[in-house]
Protein backbone atom coordinates (compact mmCIF):
# COMPACT_ATOMS: atom_id res chain seq x y z
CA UNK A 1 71.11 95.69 142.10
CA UNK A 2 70.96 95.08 145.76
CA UNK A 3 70.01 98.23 148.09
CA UNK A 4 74.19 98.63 149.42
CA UNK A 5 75.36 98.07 146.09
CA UNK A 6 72.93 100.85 144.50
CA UNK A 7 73.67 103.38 147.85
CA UNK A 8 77.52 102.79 147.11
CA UNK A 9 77.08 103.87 143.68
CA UNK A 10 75.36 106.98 144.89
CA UNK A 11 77.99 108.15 147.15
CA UNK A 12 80.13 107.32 143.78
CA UNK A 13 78.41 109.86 141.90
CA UNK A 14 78.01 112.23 144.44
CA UNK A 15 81.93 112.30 144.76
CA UNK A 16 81.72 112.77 140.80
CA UNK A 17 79.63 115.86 141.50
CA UNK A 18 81.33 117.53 144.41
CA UNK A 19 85.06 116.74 142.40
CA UNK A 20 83.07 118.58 138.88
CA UNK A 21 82.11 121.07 141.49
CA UNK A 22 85.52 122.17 142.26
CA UNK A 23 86.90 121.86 138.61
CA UNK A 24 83.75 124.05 137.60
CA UNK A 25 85.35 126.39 140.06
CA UNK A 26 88.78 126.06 138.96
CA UNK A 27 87.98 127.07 135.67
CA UNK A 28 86.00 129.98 136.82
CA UNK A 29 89.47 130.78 138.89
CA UNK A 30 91.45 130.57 135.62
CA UNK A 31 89.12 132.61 133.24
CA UNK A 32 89.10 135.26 135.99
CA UNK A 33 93.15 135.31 135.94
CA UNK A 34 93.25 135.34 132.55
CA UNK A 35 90.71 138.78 132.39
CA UNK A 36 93.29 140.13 134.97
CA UNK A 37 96.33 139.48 132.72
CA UNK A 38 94.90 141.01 129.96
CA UNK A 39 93.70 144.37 131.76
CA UNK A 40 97.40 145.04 131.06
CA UNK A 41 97.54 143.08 127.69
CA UNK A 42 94.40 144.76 126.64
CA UNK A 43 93.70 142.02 123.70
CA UNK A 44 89.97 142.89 122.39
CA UNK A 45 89.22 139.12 121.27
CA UNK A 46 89.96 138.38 125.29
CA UNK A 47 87.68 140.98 126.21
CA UNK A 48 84.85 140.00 124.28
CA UNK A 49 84.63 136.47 124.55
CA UNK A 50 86.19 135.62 128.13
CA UNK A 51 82.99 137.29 129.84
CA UNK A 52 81.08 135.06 128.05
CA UNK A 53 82.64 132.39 128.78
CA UNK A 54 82.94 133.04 132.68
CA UNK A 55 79.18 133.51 132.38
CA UNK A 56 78.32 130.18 130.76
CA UNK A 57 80.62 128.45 132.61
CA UNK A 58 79.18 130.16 136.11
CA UNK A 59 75.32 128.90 135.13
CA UNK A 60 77.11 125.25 134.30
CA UNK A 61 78.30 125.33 137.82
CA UNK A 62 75.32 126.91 140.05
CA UNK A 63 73.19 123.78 137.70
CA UNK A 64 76.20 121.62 138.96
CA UNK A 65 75.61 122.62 142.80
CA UNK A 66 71.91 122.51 142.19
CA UNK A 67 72.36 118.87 140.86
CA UNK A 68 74.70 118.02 143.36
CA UNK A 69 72.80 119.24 146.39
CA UNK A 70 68.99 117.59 145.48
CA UNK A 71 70.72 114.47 144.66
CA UNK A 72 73.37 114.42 147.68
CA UNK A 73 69.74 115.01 149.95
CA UNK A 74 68.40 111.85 147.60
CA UNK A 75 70.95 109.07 148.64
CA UNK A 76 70.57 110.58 152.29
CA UNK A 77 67.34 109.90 151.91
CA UNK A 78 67.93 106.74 150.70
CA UNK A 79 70.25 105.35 153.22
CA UNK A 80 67.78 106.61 156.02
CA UNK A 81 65.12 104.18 154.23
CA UNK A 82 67.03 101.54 154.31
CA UNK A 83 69.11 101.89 157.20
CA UNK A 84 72.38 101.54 154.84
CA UNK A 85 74.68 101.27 158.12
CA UNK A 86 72.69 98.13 159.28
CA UNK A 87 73.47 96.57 156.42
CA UNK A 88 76.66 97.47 156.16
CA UNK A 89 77.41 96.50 159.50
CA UNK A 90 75.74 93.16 158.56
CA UNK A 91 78.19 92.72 155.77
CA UNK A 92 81.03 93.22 157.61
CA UNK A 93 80.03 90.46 160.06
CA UNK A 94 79.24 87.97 157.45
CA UNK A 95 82.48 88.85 155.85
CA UNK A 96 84.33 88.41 158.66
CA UNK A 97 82.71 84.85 159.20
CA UNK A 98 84.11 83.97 156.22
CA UNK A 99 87.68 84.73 156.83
């Protein structure tokens, strides 16, 4: 895989990451509304198993943000090496030569 192609598919994934991010959060949103709604409902299965939930679900998305953050600093690191815009910039020219 050429150095471009492999940086491009490392700003992929890091959009993956950042857009499992926000779900992660989303849910963690929803399970919170849903322990809200049933402080009036007062269901005891809800009680007992939604903290849990909202716990595992919290550690899945602090090792998300963890995950997302080292390897964000890795394609950074990455394009810095091999000066990714240069080569960008030299693909657009060549492209353009060939139009």
């Amino acid at each position: 895989m050429d150095t471009l192609k492999k940086f491009e598919l490392m700003e992929k994934i890091v959009r993956e990451l950042e857009d499992l991010k926000r779900s992660q959060q989303a849910v963690l949103e929803k399970i919170g509304k849903v322990e809200v709604d049933n402080i009036e409902l007062g269901d005891s299965r809800l009680e007992n198993v939604l903290p849990d939930i909202y716990q595992r679900t919290a550690e899945n998305s602090d090792a998300i943000t963890e995950l997302l953050s080292g390897f964000a600093e890795k394609a950074e690191t990455f394009a810095a090496k091999h000066n990714v815009d240069q080569l960008r910039l030299q693909q657009e020219l060549s492209g353009n030569r060939n139009t």
